[in-house]
PDB file of N, CA and C in Angstrom:
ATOM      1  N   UNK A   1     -19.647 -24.167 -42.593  1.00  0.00           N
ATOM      2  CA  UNK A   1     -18.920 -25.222 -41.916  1.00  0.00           C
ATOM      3  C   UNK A   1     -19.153 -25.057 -40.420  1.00  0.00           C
ATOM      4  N   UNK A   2     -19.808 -26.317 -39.962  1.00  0.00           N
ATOM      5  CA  UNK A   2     -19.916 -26.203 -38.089  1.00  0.00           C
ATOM      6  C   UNK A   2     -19.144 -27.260 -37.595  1.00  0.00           C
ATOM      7  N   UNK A   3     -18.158 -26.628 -36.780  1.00  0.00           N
ATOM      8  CA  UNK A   3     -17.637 -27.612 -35.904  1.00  0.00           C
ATOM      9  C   UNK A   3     -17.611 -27.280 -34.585  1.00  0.00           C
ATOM     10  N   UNK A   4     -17.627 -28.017 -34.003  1.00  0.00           N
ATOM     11  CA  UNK A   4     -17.988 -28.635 -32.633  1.00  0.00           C
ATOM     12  C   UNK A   4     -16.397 -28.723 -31.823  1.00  0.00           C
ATOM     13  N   UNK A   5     -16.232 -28.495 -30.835  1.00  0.00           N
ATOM     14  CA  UNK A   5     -15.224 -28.249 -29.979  1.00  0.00           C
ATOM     15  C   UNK A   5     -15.529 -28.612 -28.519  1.00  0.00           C
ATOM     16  N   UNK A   6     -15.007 -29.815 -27.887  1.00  0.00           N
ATOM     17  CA  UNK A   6     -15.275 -30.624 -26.774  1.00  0.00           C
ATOM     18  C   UNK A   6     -14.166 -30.182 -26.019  1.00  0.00           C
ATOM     19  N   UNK A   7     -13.753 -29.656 -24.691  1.00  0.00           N
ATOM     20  CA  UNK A   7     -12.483 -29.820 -24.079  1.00  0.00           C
ATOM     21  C   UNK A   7     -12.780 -29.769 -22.947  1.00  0.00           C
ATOM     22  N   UNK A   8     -11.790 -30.928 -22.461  1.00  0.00           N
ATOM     23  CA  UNK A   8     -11.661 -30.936 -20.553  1.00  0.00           C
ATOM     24  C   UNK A   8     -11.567 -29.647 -19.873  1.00  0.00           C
ATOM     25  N   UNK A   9     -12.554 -29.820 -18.576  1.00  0.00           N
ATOM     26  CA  UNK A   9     -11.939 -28.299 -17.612  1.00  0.00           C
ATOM     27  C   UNK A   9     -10.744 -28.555 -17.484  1.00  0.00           C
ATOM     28  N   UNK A  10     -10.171 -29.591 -17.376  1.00  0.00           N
ATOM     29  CA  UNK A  10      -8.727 -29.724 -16.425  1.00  0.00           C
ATOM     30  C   UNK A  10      -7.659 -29.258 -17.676  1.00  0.00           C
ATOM     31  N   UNK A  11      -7.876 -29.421 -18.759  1.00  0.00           N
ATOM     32  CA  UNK A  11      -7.110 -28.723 -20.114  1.00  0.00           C
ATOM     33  C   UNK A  11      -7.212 -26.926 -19.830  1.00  0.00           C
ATOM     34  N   UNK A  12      -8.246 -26.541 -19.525  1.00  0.00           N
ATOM     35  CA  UNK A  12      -8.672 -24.772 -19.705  1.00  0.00           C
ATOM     36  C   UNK A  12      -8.065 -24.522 -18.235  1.00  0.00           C
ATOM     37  N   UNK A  13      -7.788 -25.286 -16.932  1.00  0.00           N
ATOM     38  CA  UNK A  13      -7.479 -24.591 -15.913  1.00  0.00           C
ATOM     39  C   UNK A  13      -6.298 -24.482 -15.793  1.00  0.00           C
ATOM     40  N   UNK A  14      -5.840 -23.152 -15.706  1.00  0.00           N
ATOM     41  CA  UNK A  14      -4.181 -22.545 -15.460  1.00  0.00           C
ATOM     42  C   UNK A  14      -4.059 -22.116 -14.331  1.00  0.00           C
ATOM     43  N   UNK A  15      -2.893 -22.476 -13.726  1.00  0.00           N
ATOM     44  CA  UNK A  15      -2.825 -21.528 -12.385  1.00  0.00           C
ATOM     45  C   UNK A  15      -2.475 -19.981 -12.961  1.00  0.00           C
ATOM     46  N   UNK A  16      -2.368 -18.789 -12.025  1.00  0.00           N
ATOM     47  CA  UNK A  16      -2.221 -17.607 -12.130  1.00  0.00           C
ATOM     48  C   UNK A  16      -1.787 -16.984 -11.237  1.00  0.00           C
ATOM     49  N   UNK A  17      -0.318 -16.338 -11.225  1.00  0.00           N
ATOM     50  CA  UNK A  17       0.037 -15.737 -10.315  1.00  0.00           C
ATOM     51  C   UNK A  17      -0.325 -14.491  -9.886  1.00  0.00           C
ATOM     52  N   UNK A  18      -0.881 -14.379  -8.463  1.00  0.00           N
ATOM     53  CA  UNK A  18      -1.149 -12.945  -7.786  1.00  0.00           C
ATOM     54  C   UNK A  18      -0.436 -12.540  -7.682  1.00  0.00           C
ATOM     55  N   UNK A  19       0.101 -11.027  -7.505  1.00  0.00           N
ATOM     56  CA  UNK A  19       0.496 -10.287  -6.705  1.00  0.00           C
ATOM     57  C   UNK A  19       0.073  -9.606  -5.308  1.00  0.00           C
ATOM     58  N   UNK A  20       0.849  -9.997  -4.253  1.00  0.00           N
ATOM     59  CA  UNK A  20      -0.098  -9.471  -3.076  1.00  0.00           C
ATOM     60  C   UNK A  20       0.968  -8.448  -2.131  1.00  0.00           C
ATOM     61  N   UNK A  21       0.134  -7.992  -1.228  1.00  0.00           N
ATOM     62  CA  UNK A  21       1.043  -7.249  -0.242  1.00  0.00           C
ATOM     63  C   UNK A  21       1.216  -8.291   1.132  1.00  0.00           C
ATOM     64  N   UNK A  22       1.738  -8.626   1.924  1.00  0.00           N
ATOM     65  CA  UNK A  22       1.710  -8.908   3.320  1.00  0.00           C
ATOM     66  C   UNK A  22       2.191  -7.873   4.342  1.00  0.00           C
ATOM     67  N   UNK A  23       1.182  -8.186   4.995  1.00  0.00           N
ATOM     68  CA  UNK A  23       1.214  -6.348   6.018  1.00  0.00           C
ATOM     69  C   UNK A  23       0.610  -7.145   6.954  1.00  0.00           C
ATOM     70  N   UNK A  24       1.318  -6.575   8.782  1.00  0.00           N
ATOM     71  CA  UNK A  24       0.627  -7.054   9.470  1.00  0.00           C
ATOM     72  C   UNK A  24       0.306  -6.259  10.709  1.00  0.00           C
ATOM     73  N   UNK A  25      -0.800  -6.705  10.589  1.00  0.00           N
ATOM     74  CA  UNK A  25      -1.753  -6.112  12.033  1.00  0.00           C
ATOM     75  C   UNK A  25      -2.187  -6.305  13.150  1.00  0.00           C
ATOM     76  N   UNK A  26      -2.726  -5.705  14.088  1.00  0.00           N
ATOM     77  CA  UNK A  26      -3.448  -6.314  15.305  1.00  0.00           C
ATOM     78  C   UNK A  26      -2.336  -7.859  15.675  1.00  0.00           C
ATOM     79  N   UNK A  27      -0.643  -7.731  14.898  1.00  0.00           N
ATOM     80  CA  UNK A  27       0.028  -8.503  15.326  1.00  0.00           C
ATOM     81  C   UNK A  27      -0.130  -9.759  14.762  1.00  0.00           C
ATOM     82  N   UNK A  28      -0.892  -9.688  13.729  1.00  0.00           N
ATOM     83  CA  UNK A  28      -1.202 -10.759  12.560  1.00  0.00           C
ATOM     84  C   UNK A  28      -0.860 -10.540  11.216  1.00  0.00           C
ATOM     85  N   UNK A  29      -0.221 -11.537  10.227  1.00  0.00           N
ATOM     86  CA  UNK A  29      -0.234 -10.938   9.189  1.00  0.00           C
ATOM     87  C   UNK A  29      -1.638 -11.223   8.056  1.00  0.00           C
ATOM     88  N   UNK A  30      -1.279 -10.185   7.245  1.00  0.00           N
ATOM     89  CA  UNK A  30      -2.619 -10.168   6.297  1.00  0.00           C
ATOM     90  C   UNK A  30      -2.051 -10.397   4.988  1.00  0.00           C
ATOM     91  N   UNK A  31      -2.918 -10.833   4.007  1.00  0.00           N
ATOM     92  CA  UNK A  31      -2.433 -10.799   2.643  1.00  0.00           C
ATOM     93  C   UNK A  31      -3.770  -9.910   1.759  1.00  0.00           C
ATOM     94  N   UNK A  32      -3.003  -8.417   1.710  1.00  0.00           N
ATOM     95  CA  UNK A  32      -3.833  -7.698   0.586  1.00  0.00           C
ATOM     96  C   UNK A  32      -3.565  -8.162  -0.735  1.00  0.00           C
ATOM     97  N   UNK A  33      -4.729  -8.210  -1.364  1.00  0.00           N
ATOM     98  CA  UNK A  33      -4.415  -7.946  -3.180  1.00  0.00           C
ATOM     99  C   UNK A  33      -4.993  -7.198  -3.516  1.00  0.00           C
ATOM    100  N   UNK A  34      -4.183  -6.022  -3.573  1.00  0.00           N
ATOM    101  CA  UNK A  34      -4.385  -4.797  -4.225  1.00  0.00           C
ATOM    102  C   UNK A  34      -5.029  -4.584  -5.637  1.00  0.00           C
ATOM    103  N   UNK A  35      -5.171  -2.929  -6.140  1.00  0.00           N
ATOM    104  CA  UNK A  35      -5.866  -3.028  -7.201  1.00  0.00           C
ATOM    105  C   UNK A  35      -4.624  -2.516  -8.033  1.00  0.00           C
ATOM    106  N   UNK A  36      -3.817  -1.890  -7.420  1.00  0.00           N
ATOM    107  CA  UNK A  36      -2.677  -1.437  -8.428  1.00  0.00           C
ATOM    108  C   UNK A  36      -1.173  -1.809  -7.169  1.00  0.00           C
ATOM    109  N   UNK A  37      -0.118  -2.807  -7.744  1.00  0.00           N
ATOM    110  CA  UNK A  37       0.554  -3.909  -7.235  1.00  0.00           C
ATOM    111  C   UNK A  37       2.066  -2.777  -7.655  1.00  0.00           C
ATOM    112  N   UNK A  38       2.528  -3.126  -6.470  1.00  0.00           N
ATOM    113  CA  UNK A  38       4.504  -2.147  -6.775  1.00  0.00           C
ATOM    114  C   UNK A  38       5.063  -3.354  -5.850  1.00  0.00           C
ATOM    115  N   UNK A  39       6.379  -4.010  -6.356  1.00  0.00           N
ATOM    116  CA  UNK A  39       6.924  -4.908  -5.621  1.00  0.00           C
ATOM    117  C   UNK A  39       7.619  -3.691  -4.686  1.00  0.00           C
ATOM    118  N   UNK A  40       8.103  -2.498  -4.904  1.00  0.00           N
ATOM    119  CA  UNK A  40       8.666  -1.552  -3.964  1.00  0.00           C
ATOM    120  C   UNK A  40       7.742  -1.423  -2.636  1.00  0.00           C
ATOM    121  N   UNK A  41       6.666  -1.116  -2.852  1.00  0.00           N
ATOM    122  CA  UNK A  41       5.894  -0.896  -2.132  1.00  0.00           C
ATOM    123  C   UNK A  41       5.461  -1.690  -1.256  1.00  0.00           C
ATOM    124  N   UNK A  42       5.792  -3.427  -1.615  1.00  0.00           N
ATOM    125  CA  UNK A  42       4.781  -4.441  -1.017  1.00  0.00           C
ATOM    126  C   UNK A  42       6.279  -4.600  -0.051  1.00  0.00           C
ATOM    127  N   UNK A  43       7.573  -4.348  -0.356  1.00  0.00           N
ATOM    128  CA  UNK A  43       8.905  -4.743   0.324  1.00  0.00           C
ATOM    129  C   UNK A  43       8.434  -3.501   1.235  1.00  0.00           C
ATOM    130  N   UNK A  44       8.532  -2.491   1.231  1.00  0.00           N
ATOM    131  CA  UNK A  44       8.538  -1.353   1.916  1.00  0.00           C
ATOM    132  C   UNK A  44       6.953  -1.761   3.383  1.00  0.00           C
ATOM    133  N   UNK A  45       6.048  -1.901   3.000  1.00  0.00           N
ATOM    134  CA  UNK A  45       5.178  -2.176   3.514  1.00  0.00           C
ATOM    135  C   UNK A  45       5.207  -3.247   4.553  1.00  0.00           C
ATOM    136  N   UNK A  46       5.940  -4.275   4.276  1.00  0.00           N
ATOM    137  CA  UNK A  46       6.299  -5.574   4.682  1.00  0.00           C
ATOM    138  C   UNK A  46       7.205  -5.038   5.764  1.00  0.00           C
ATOM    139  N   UNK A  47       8.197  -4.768   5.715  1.00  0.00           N
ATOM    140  CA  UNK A  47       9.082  -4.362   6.467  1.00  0.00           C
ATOM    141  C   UNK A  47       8.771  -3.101   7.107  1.00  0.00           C
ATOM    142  N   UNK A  48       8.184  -2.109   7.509  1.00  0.00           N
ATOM    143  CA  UNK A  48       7.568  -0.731   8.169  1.00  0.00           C
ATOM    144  C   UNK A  48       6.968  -1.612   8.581  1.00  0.00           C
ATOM    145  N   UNK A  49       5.589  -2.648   8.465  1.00  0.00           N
ATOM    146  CA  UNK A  49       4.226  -3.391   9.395  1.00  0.00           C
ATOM    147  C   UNK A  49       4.782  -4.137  10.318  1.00  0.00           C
ATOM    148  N   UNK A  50       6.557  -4.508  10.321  1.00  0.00           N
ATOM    149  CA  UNK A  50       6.824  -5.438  11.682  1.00  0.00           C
ATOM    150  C   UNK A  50       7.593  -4.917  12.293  1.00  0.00           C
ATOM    151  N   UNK A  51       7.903  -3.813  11.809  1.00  0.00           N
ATOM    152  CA  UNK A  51       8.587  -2.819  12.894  1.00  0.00           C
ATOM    153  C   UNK A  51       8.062  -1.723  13.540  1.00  0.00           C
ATOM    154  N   UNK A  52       6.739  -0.961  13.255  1.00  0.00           N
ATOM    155  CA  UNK A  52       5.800  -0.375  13.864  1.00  0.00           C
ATOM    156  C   UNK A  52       4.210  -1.126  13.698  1.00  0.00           C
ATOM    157  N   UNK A  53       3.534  -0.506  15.080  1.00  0.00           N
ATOM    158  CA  UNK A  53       2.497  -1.435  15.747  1.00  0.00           C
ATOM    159  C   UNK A  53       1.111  -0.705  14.590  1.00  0.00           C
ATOM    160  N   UNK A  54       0.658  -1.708  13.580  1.00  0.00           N
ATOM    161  CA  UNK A  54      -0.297  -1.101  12.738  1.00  0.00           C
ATOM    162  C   UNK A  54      -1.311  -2.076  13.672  1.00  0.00           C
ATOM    163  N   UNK A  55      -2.754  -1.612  13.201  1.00  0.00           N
ATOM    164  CA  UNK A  55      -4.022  -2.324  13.984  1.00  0.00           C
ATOM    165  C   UNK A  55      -5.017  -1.974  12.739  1.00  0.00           C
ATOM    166  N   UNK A  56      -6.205  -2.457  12.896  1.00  0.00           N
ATOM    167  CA  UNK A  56      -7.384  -3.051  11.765  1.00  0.00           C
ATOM    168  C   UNK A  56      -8.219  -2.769  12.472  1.00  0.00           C
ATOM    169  N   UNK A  57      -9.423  -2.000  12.273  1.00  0.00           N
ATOM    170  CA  UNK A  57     -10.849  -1.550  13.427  1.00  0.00           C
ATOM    171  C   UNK A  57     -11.812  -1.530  11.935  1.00  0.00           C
ATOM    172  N   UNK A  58     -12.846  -2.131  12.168  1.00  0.00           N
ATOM    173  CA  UNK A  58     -13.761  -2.379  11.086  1.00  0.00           C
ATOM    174  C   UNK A  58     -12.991  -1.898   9.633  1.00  0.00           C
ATOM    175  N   UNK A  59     -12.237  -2.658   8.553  1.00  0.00           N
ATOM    176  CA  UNK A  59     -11.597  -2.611   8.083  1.00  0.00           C
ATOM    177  C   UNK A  59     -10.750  -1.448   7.515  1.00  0.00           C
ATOM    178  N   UNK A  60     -10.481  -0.200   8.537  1.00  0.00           N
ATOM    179  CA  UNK A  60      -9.472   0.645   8.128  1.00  0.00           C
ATOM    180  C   UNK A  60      -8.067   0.455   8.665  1.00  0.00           C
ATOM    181  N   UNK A  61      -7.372   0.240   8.137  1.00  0.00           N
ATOM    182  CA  UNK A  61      -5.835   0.227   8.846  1.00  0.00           C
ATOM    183  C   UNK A  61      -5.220   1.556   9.590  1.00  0.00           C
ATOM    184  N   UNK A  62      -4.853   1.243  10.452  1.00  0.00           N
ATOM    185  CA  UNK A  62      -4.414   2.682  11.272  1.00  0.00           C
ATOM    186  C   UNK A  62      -3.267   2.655  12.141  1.00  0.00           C
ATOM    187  N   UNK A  63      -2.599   3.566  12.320  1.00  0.00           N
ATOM    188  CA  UNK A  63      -1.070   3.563  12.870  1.00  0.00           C
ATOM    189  C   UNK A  63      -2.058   4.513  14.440  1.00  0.00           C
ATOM    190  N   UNK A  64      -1.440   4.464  15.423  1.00  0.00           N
ATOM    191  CA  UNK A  64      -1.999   4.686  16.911  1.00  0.00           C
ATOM    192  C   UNK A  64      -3.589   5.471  16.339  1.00  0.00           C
ATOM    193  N   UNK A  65      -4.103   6.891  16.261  1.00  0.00           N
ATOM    194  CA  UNK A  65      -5.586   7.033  15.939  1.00  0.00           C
ATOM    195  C   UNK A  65      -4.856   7.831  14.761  1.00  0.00           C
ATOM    196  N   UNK A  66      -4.475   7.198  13.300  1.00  0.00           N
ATOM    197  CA  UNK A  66      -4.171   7.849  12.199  1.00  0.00           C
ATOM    198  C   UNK A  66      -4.751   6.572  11.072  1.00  0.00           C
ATOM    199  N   UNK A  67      -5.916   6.548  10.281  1.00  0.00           N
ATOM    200  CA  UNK A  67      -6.084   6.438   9.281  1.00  0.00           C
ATOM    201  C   UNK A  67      -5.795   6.559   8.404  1.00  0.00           C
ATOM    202  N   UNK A  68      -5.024   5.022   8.048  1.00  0.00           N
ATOM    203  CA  UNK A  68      -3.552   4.808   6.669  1.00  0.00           C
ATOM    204  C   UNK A  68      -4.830   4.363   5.366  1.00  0.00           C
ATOM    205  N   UNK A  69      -5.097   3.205   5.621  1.00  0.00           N
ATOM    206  CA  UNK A  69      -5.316   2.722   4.418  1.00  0.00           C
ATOM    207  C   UNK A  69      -7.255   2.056   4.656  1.00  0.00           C
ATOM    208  N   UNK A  70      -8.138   2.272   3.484  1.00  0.00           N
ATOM    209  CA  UNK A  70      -9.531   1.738   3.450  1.00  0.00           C
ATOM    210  C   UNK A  70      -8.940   0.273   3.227  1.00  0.00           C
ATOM    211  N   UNK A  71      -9.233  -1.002   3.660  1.00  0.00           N
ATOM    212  CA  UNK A  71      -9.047  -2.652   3.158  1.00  0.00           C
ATOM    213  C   UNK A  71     -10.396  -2.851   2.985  1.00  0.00           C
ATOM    214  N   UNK A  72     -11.109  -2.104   3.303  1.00  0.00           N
ATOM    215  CA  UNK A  72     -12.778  -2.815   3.051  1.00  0.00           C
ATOM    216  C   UNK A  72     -13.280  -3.531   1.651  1.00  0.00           C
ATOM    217  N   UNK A  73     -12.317  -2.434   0.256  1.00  0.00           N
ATOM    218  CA  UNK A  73     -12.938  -2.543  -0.712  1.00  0.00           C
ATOM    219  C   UNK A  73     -12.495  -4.511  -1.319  1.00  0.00           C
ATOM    220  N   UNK A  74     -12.641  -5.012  -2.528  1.00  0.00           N
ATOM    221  CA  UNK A  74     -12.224  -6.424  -2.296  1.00  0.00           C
ATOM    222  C   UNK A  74     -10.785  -6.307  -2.401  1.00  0.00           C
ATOM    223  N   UNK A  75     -10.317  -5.512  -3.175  1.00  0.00           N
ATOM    224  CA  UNK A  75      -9.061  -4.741  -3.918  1.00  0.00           C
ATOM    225  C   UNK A  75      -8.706  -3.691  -3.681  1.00  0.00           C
ATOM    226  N   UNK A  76      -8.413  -3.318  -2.738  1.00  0.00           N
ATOM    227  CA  UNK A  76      -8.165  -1.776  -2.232  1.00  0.00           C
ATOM    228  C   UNK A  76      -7.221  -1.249  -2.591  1.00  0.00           C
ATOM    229  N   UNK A  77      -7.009  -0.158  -2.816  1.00  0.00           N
ATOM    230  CA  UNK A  77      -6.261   0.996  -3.852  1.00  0.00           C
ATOM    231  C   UNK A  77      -4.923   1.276  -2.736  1.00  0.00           C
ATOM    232  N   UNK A  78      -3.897   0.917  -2.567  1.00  0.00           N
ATOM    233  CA  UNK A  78      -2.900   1.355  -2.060  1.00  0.00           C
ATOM    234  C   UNK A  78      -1.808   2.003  -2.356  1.00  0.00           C
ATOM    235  N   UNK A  79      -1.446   3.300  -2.056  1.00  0.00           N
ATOM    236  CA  UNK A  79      -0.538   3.888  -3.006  1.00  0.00           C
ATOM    237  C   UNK A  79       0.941   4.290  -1.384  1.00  0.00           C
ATOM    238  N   UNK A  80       1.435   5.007  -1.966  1.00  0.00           N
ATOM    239  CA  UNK A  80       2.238   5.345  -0.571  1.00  0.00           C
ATOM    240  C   UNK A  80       3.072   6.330  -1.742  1.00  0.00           C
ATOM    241  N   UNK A  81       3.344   7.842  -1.093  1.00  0.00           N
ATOM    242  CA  UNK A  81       3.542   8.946  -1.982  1.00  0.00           C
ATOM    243  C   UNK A  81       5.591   9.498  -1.834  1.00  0.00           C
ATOM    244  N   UNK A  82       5.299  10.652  -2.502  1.00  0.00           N
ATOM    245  CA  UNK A  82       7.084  11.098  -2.404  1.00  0.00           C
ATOM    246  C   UNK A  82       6.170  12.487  -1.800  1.00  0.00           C
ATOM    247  N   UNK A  83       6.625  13.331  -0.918  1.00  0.00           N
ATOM    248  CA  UNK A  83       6.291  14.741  -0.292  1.00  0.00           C
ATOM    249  C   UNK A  83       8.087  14.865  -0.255  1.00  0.00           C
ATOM    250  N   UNK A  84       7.480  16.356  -0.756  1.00  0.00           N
ATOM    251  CA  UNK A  84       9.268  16.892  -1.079  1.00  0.00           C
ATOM    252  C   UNK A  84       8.738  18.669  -0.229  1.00  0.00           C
ATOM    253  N   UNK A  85       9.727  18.827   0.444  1.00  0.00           N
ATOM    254  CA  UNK A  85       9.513  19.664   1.647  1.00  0.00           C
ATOM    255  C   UNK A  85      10.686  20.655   1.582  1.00  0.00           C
ATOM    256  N   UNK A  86       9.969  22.167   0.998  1.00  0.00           N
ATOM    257  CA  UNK A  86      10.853  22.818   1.026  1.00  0.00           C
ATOM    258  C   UNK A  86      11.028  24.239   1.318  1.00  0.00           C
ATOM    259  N   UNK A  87      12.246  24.665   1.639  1.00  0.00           N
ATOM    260  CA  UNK A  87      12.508  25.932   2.801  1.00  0.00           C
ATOM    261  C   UNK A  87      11.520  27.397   2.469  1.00  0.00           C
ATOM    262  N   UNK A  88      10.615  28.301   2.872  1.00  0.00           N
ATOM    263  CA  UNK A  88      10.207  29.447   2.737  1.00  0.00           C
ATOM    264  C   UNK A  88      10.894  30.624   3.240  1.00  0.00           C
ATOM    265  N   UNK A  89      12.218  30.331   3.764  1.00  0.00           N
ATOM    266  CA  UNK A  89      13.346  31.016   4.264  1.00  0.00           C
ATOM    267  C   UNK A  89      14.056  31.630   3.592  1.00  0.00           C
ATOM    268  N   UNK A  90      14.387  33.329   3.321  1.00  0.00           N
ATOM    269  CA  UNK A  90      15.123  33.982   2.644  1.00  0.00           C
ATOM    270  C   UNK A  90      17.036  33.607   2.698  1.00  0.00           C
ATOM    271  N   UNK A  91      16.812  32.577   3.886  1.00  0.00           N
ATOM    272  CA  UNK A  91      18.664  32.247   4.589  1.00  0.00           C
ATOM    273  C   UNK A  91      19.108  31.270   2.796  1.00  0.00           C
ATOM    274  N   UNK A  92      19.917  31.886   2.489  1.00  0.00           N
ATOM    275  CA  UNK A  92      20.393  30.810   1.546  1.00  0.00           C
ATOM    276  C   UNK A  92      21.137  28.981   1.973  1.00  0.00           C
ATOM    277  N   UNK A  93      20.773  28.494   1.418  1.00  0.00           N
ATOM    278  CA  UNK A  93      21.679  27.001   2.319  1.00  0.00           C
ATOM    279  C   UNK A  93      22.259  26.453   1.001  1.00  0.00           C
ATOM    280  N   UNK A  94      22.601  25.276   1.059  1.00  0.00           N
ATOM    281  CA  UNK A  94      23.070  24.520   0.006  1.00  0.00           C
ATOM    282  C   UNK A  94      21.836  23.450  -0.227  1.00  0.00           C
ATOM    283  N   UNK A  95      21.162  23.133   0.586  1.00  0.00           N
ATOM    284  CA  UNK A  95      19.985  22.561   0.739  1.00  0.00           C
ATOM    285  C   UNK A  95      18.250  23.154   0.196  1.00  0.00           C
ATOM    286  N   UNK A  96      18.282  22.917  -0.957  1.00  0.00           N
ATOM    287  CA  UNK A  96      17.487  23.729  -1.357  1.00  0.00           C
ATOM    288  C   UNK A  96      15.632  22.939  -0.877  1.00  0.00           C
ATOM    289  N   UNK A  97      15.452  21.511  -1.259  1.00  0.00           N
ATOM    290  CA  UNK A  97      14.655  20.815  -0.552  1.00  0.00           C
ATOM    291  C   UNK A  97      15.080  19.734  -0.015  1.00  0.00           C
ATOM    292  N   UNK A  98      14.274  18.876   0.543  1.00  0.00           N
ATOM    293  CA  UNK A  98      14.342  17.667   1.224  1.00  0.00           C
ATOM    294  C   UNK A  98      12.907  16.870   0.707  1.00  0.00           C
ATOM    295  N   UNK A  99      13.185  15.747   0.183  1.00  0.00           N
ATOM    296  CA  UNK A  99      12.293  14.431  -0.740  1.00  0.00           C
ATOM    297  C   UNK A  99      12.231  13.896   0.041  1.00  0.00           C
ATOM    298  N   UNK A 100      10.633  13.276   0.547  1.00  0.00           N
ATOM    299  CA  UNK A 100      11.013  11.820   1.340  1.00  0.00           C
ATOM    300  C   UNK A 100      10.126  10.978   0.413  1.00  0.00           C
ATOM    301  N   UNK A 101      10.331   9.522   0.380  1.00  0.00           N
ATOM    302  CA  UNK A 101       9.609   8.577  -0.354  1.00  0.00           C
ATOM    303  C   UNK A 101       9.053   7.428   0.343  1.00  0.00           C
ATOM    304  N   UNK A 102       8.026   7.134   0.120  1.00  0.00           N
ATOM    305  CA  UNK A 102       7.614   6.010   0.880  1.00  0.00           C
ATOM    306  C   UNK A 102       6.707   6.477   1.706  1.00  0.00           C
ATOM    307  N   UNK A 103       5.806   7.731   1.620  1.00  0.00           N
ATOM    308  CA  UNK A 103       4.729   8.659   2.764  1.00  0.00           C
ATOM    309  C   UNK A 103       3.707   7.595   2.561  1.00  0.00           C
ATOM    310  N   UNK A 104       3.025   7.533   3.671  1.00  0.00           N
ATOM    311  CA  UNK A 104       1.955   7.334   4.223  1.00  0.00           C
ATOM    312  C   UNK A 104       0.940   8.484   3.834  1.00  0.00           C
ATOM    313  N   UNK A 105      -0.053   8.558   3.006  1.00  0.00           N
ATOM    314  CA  UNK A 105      -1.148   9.464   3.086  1.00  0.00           C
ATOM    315  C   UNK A 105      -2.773   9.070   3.976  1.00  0.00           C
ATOM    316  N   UNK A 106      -2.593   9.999   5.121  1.00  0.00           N
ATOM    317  CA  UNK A 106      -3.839   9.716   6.150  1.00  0.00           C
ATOM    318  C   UNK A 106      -5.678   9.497   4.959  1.00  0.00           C
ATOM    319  N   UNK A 107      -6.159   9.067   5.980  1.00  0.00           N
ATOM    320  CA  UNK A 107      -7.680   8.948   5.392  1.00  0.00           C
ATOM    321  C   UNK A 107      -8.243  10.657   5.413  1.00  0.00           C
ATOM    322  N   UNK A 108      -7.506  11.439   6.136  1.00  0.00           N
ATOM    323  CA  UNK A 108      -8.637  12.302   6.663  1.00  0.00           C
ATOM    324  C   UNK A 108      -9.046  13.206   5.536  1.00  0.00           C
ATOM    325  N   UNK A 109      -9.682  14.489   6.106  1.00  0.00           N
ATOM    326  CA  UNK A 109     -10.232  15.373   5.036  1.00  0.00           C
ATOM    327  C   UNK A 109      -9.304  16.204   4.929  1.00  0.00           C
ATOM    328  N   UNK A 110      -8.106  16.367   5.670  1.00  0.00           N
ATOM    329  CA  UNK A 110      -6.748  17.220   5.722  1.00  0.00           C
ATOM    330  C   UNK A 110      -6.004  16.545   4.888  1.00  0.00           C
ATOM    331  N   UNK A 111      -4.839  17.698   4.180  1.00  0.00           N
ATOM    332  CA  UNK A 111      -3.749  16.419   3.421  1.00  0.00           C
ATOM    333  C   UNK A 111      -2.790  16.854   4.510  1.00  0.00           C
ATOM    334  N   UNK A 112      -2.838  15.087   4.827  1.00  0.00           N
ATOM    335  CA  UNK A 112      -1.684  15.040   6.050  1.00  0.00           C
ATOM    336  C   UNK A 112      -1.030  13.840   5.729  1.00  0.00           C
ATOM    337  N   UNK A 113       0.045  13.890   6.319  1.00  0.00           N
ATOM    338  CA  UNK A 113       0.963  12.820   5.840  1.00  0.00           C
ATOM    339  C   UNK A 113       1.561  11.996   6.861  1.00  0.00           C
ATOM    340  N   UNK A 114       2.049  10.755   6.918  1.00  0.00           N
ATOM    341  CA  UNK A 114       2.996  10.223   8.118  1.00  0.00           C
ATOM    342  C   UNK A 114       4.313   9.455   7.165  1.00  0.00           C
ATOM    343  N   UNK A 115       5.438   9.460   8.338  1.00  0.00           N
ATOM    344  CA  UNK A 115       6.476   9.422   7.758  1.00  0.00           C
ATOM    345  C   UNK A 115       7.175   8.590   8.770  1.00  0.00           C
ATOM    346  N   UNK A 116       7.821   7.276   8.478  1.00  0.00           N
ATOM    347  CA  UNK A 116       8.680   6.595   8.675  1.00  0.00           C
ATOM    348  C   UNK A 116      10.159   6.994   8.880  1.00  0.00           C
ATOM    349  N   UNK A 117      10.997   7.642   9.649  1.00  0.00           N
ATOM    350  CA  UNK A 117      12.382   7.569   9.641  1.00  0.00           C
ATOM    351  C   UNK A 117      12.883   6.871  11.008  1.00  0.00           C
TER     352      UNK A 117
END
């Protein structure tokens, strides 16, 4: 049995919702679409990019000379980490560590971190 199947493009075309980040730079905003999407992250991002001065130099994002994020790729991989920081001090406290969430991990060949408070 052969059958034949005719259908309009305008039948097969669906819209599709993105997920994106808006982050802004050089005092402009941008719209990333990431390769792996956190609405936490895109709120967090959104709000840190208009309250500190981020800038764009052949597509790396960078906070004053600190290398945040590659945008070059079409979909660039954006993550933003938890570093939990804790005492090597024999002093007992009640404070055993300190969590922060929402790190910035630099481009470099060091693991270095930047931190928003």
């Amino acid at each position: 049995l052969l059958c034949k199947i005719y259908m309009s493009l305008c039948q097969i075309n669906k819209s599709i919702e993105v997920d994106y980040y808006k982050i802004r730079c050089n005092g402009q905003y941008h719209i990333i679409i990431p390769k792996n999407f956190s609405k936490m992250t895109s709120e967090y991002l959104e709000q840190v990019t208009v309250h500190h001065s981020f800038s764009e130099t052949n597509g790396i994002m960078m906070y004053d000379d600190i290398n945040v994020f590659d945008l070059r790729p079409g979909q660039p991989e954006i993550n933003l980490y938890r570093v939990r920081l804790e005492s090597n001090s024999d002093v007992q406290s009640m404070v055993k560590y300190l969590e922060i969430t929402n790190v910035f991990r630099t481009l470099s060949l060091h693991e270095q971190y930047l931190i928003f408070i």
